[in-house]
C-alpha atoms as a PDB file:
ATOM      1  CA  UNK A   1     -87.617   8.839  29.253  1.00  0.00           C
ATOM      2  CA  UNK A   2     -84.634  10.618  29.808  1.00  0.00           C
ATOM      3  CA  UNK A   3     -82.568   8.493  27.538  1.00  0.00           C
ATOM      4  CA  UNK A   4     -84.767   9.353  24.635  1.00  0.00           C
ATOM      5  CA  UNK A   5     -84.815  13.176  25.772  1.00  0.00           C
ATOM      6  CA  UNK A   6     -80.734  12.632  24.974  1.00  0.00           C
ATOM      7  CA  UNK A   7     -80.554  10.869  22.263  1.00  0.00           C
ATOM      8  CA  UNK A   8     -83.622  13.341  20.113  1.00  0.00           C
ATOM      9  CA  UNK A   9     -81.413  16.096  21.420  1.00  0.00           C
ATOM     10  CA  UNK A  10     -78.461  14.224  19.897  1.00  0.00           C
ATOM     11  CA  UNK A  11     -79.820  13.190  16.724  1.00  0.00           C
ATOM     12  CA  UNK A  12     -81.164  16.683  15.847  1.00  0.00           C
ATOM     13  CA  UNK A  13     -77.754  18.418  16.846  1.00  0.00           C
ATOM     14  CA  UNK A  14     -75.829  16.007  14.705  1.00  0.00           C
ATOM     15  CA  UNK A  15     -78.445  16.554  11.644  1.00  0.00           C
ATOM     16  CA  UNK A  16     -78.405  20.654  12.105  1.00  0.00           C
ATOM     17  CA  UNK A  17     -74.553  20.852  12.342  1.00  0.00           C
ATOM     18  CA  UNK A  18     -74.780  19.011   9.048  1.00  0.00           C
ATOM     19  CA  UNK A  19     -77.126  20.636   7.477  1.00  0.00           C
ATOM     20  CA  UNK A  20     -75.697  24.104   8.661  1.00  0.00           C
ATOM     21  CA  UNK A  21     -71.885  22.689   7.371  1.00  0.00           C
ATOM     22  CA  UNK A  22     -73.751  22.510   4.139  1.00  0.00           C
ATOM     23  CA  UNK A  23     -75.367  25.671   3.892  1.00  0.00           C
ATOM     24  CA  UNK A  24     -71.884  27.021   4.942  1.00  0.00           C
ATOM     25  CA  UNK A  25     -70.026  24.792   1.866  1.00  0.00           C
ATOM     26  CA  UNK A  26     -72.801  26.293  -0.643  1.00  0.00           C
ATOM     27  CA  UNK A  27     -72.825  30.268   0.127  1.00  0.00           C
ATOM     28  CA  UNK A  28     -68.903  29.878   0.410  1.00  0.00           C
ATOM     29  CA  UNK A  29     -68.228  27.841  -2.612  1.00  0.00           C
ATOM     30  CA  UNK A  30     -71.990  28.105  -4.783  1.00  0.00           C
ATOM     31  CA  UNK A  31     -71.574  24.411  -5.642  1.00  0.00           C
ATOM     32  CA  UNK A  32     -74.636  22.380  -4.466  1.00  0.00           C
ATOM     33  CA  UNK A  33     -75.860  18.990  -4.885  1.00  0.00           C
ATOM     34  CA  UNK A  34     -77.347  18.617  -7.852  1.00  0.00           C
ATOM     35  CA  UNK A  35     -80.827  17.471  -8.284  1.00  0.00           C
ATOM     36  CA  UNK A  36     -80.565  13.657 -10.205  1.00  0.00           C
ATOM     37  CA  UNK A  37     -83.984  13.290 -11.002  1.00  0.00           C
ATOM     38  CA  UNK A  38     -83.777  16.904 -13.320  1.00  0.00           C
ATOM     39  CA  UNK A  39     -80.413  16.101 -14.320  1.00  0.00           C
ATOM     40  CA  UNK A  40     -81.589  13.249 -16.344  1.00  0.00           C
ATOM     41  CA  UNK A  41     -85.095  14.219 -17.254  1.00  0.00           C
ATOM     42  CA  UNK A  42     -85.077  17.934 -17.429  1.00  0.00           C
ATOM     43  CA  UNK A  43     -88.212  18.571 -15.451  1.00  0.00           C
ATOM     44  CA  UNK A  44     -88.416  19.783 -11.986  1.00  0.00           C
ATOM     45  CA  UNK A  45     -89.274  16.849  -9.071  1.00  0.00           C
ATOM     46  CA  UNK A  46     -90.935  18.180  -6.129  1.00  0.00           C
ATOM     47  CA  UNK A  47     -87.835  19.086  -4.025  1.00  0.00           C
ATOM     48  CA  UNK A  48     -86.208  20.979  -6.818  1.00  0.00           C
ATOM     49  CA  UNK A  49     -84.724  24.764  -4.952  1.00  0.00           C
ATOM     50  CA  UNK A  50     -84.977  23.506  -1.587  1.00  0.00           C
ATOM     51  CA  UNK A  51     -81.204  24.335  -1.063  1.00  0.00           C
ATOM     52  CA  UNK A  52     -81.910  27.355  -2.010  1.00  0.00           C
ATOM     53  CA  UNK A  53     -85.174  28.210  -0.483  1.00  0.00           C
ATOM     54  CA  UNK A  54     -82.944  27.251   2.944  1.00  0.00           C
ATOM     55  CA  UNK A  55     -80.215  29.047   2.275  1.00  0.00           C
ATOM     56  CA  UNK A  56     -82.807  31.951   1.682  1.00  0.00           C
ATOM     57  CA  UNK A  57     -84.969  31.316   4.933  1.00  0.00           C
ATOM     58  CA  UNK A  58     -81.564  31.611   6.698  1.00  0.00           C
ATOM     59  CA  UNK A  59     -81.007  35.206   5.547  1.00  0.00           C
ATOM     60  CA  UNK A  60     -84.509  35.452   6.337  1.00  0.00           C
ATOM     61  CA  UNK A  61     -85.809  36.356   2.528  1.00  0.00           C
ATOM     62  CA  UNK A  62     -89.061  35.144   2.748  1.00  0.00           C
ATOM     63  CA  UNK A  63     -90.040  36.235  -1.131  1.00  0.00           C
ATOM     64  CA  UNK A  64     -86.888  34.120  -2.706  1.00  0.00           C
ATOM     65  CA  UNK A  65     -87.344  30.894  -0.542  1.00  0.00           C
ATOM     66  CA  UNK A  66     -91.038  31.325  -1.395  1.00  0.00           C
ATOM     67  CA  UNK A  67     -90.248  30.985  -4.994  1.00  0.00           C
ATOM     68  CA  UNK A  68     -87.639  28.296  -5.019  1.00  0.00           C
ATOM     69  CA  UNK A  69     -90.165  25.949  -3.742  1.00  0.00           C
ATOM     70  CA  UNK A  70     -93.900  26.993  -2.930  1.00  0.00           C
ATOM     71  CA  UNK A  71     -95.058  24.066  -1.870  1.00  0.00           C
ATOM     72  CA  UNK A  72     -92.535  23.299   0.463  1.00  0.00           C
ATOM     73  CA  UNK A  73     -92.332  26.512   1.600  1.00  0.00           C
ATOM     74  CA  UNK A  74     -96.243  26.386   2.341  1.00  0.00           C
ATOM     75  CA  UNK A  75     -96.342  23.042   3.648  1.00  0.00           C
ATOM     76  CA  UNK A  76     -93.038  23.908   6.060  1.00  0.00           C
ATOM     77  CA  UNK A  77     -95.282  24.266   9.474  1.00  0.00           C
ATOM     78  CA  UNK A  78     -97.040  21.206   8.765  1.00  0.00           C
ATOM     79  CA  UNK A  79     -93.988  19.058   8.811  1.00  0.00           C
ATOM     80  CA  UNK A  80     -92.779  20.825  11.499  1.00  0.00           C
ATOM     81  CA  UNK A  81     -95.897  19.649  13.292  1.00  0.00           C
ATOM     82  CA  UNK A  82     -95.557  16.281  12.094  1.00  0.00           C
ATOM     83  CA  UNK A  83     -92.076  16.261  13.021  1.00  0.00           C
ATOM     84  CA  UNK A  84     -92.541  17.917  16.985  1.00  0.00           C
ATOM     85  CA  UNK A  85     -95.614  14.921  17.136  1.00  0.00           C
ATOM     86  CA  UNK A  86     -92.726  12.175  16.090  1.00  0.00           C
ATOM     87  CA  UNK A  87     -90.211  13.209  18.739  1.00  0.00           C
ATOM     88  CA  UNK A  88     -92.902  13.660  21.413  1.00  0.00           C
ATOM     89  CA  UNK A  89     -94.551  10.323  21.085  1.00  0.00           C
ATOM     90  CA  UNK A  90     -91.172   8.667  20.814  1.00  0.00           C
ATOM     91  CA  UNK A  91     -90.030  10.477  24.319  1.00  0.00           C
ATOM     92  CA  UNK A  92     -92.914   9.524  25.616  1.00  0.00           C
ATOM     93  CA  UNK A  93     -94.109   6.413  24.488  1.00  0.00           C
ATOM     94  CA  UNK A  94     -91.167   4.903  23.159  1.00  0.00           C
ATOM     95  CA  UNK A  95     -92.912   4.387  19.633  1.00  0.00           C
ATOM     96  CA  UNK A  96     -92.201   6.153  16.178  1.00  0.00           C
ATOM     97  CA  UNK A  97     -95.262   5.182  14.627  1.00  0.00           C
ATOM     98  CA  UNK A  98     -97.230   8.594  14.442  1.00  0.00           C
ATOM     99  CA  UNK A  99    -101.178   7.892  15.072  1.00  0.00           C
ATOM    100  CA  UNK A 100    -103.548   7.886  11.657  1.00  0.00           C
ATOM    101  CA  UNK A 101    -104.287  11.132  11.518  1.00  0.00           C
ATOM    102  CA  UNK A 102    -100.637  12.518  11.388  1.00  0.00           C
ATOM    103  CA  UNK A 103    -100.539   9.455   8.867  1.00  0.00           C
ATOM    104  CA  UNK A 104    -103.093  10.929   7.203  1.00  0.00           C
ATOM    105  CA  UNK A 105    -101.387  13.875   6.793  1.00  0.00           C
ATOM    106  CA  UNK A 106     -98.127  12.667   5.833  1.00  0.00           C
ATOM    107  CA  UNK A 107     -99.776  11.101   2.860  1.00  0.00           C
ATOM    108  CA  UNK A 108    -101.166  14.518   1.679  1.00  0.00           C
ATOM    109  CA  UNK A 109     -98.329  16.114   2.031  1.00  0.00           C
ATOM    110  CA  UNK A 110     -96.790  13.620  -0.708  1.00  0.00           C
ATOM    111  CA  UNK A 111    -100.013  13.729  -2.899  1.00  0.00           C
ATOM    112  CA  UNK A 112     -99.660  17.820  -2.714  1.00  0.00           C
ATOM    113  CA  UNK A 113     -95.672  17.593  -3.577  1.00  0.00           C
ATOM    114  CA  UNK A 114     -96.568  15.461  -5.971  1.00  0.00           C
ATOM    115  CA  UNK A 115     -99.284  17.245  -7.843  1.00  0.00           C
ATOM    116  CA  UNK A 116     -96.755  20.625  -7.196  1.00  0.00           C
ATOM    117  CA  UNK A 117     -93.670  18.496  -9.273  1.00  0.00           C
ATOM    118  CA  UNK A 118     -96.158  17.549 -12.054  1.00  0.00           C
ATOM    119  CA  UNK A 119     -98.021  21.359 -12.069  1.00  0.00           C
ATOM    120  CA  UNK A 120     -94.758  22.891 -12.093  1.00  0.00           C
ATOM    121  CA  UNK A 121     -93.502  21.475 -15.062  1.00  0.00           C
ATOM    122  CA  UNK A 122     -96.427  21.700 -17.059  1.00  0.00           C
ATOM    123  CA  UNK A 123     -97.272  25.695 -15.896  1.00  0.00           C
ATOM    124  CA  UNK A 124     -93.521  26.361 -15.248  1.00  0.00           C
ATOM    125  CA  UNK A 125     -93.703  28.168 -11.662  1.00  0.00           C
END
């Protein structure tokens, strides 16, 4: 079990220091990935702002990163739930697979980002 312990603790500092380089790369330079889907479409998909609702929730402006992305920004302890249940039944029973109710929840989460992306474009929040 320790392994695992290691290698979560590995994975996640690896995927924060990149994910922190970013934020770093954006505020320093403002160029940003840009989002494909509304590059060629024009409308919004549902992950449209989340750079910059993060690099809001890092200067802790709550009212910003609220409106780059409300879903998301909504939705944010449920994942982290989701997430927390991943790691913990990997450490401890070797097994990604989370059980069907955190599958259950998973799926709503894409059904709600979903239904955000299409409300969005048609309302325009």
């Amino acid at each position: 079990m320790t392994i695992r312990i290691k290698k979560v603790i590995g994975i996640v500092a690896v995927i924060l220091l990149a994910l922190f380089a970013y934020a770093f790369f954006c505020k320093k330079t403002w160029l940003a990935i840009p989002c494909a889907f509304h590059s060629i479409t024009g409308l919004k998909c549902p992950g449209c702002g989340v750079t910059r609702m993060c690099l809001s929730l890092m200067n802790f402006d709550f009212v910003s990163a609220f409106n780059y992305n409300q879903a998301l920004f909504c939705l944010i302890p449920i994942l982290m739930a989701v997430f927390i249940h991943i790691v913990y039944r990997y450490v401890r029973y070797n097994t990604l697979m989370p059980n069907k109710f955190f599958n259950a929840i998973i799926y709503a989460v894409i059904v709600i980002m979903v239904a955000f992306a299409f409300l969005r474009n048609i309302f325009g929040f």
